[in-house]
Protein backbone atom coordinates (compact mmCIF):
# COMPACT_ATOMS: atom_id res chain seq x y z
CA UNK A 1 -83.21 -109.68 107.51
CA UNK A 2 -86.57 -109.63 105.88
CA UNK A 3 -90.22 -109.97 107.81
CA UNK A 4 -93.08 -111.43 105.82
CA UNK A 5 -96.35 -112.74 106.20
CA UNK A 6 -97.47 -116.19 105.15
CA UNK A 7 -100.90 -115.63 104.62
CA UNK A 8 -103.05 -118.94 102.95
CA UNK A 9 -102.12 -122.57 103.99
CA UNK A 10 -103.83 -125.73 103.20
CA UNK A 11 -103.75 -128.98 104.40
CA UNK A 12 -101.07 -130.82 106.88
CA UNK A 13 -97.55 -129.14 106.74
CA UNK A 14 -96.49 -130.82 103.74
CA UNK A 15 -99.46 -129.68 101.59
CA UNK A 16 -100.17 -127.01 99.13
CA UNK A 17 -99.45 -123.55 100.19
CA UNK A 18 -99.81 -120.08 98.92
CA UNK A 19 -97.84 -117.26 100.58
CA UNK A 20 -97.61 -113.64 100.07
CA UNK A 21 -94.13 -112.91 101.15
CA UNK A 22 -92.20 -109.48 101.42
CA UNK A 23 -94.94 -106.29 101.22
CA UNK A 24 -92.43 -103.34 101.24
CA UNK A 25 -93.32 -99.58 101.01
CA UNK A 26 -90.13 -96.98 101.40
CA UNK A 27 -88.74 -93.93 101.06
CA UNK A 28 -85.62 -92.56 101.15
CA UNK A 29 -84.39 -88.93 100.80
CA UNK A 30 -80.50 -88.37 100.75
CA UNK A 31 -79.13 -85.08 101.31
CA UNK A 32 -74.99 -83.77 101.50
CA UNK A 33 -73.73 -81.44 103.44
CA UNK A 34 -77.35 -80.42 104.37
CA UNK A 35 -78.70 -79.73 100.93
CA UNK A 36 -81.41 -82.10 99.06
CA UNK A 37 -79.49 -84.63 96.66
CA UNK A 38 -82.66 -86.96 95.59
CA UNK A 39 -85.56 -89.30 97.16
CA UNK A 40 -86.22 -92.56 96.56
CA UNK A 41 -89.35 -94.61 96.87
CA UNK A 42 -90.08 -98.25 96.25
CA UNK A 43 -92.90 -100.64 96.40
CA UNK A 44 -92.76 -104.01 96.23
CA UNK A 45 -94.45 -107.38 96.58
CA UNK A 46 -93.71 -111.09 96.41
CA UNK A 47 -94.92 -114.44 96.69
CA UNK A 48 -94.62 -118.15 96.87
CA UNK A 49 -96.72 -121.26 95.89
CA UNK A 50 -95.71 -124.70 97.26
CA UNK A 51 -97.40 -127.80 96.90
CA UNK A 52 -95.94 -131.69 97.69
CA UNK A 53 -93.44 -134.16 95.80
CA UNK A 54 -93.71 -136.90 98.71
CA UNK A 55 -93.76 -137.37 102.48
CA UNK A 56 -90.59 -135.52 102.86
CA UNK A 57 -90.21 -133.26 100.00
CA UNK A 58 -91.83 -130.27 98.41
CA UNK A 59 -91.45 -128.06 95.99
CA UNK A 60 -92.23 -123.94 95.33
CA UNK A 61 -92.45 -121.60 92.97
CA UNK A 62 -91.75 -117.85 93.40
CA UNK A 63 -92.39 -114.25 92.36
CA UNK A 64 -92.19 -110.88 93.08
CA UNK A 65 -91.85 -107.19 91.63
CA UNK A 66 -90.68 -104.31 92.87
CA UNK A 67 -91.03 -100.86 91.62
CA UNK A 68 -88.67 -97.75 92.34
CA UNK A 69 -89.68 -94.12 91.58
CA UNK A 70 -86.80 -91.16 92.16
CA UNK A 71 -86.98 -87.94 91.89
CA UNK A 72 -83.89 -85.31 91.62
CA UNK A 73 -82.91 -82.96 94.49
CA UNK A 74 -80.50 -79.70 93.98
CA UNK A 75 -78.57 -81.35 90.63
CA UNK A 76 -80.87 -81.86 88.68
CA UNK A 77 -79.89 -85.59 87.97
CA UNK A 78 -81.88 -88.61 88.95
CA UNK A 79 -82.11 -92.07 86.99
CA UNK A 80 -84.93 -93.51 84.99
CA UNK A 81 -87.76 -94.94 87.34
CA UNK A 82 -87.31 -98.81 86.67
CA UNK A 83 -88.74 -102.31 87.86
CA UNK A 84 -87.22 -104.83 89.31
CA UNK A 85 -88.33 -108.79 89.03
CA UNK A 86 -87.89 -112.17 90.56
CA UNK A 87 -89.04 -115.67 89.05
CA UNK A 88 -87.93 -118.92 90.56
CA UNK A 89 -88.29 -121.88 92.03
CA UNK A 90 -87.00 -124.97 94.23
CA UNK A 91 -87.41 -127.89 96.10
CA UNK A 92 -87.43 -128.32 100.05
CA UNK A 93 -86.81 -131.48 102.19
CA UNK A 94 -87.95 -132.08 105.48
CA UNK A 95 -85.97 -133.68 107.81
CA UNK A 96 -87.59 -135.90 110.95
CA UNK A 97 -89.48 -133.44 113.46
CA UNK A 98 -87.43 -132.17 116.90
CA UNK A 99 -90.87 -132.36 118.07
CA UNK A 100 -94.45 -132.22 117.41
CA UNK A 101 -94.26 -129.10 116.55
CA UNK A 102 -90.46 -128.41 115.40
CA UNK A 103 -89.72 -129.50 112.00
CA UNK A 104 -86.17 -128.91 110.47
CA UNK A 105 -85.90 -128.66 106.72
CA UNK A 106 -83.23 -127.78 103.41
CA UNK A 107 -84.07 -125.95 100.06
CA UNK A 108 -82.13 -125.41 97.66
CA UNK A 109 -83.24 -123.25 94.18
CA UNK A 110 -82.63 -120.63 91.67
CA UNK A 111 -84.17 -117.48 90.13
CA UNK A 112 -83.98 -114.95 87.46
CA UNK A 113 -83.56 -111.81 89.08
CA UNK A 114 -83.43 -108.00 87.96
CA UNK A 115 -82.96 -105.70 90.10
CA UNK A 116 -81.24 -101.76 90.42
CA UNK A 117 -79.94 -99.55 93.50
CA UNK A 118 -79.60 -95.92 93.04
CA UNK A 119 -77.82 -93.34 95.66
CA UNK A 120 -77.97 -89.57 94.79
CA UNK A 121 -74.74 -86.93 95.98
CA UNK A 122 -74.47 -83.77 95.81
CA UNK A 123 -73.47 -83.39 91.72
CA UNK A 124 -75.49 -86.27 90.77
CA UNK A 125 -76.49 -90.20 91.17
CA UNK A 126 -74.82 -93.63 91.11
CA UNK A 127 -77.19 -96.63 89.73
CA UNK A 128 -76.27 -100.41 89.60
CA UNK A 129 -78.81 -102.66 87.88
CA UNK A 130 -77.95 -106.73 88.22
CA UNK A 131 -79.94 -108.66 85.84
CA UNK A 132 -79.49 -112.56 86.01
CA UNK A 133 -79.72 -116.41 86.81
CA UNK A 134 -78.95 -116.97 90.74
CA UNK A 135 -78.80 -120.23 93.02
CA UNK A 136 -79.03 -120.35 96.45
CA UNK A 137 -79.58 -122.77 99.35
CA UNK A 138 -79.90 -123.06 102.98
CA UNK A 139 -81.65 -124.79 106.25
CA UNK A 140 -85.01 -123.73 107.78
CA UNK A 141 -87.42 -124.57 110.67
CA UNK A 142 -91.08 -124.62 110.51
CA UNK A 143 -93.00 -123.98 114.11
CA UNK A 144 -96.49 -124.82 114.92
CA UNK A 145 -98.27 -122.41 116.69
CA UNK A 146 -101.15 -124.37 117.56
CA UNK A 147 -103.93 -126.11 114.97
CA UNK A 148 -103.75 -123.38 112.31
CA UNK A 149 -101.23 -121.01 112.94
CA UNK A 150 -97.52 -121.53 111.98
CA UNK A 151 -93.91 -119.97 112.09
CA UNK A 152 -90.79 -120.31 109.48
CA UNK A 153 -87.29 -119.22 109.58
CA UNK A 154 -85.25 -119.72 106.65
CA UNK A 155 -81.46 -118.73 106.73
CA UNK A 156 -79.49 -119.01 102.63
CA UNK A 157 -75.76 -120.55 102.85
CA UNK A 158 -75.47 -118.21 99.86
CA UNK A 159 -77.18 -116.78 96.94
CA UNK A 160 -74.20 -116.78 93.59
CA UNK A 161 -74.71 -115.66 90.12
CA UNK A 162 -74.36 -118.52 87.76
CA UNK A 163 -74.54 -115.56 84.96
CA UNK A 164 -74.98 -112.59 85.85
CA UNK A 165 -74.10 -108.78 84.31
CA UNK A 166 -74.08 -105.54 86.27
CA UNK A 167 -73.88 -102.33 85.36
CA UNK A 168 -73.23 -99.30 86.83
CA UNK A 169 -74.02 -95.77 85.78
CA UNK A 170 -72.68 -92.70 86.97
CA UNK A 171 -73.82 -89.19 86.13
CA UNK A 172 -72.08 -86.28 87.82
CA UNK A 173 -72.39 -82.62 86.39
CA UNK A 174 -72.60 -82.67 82.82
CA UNK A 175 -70.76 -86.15 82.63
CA UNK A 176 -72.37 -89.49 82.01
CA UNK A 177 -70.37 -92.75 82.46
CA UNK A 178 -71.69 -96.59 82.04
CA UNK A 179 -69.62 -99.49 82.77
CA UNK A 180 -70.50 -102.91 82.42
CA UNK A 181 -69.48 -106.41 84.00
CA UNK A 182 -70.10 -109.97 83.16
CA UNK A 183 -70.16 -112.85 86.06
CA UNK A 184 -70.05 -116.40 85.96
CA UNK A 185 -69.86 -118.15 88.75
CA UNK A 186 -70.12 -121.95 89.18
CA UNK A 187 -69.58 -121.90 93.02
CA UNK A 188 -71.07 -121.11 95.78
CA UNK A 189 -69.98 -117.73 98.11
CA UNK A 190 -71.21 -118.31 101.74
CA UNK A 191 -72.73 -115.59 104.03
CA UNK A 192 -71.70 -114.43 107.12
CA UNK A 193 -73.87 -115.39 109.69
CA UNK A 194 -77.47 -114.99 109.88
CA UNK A 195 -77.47 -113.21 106.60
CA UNK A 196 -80.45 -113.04 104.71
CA UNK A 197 -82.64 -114.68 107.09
CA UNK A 198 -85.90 -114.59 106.24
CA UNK A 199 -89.12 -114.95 108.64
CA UNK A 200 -92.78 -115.50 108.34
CA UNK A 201 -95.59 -116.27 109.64
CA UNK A 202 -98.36 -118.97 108.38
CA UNK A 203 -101.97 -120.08 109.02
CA UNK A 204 -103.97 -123.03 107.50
CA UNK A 205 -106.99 -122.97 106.16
């Protein structure tokens, strides 16, 4: 589950929008059997941009970037420092209001996304980066607060790789191994759910 902030709105609740989305700051240190292994820390930003297609209909553009910095604990061994990226885009319909304030809508998109997860032990570190194109869609409701301020959830059916690789690279002791694997995917994988819900919070200007 992700919290965000939508920060800059203009015009009715069909109009152009910019959001900042996710601001993360974390750090992670992993230790086994009591003794330092490696720390983790990651910063990371991202952001949307929607504007209208029609009464019913918008469409949005996203970004983000993400940075991760390690550092090695008792081994010795900790991966490159490395960047990870998001670029997409989509559409959204709305569908007719519960209520004044209520309104129900569906999005549906894809994204280029690159991305890496690293998790230290006590002889070394495990790294998976995922670089590829991804699709995703799902339902959402938008809540007004009152004149200005407003509320979104957003839940994804799924998020697939239409091409995607992955690869994973283990270094333990003086060993180094890199696999590598190729995905294509022309269907859709649901979530359990309330996975990857997202949340945020608006205001018009």
């Amino acid at each position: 589950m992700a919290l965000s902030l939508l920060c800059f709105a203009s015009g009715s609740a069909f109009a152009t929008e910019a959001t900042l989305g996710t601001l993360l700051f974390s750090t992670q240190k992993s230790k086994s059997d009591g003794i330092d292994s490696g720390t983790k820390s990651s910063f990371g930003v991202t952001g949307r941009y929607h504007d209208v297609l029609s009464q019913t209909m918008s469409w949005f553009a996203t970004g983000g970037i993400g940075v991760n910095s390690y550092s090695s604990g008792k081994s010795g061994k900790a991966p490159d420092n490395s960047v990870d990226l998001v670029l997409g885009g989509g559409v959204r319909y709305y569908f007719s209001p519960f209520s004044q304030s209520a309104v129900p809508f569906a999005f549906a998109g894809g994204s280029f996304k690159s991305d890496s997860e690293a998790t230290f032990s006590s002889s070394g570190y495990t790294e998976t980066a995922v670089s590829g194109l991804f699709h995703s869609s799902g339902l959402g409701l938008r809540m007004a607060l009152d004149d200005t301020l407003f509320f979104e959830l957003e839940s994804s059916f799924y998020e697939s790789p239409l091409f995607a690789i992955e690869k994973t690279t283990t270094a333990t002791g003086s060993t180094e191994t890199k696999n590598e694997k190729t995905t294509m995917q022309l269907f859709a994988q649901t979530f359990g759910p309330f996975n990857n819900v997202f949340l945020s919070l608006g205001m018009k200007l």
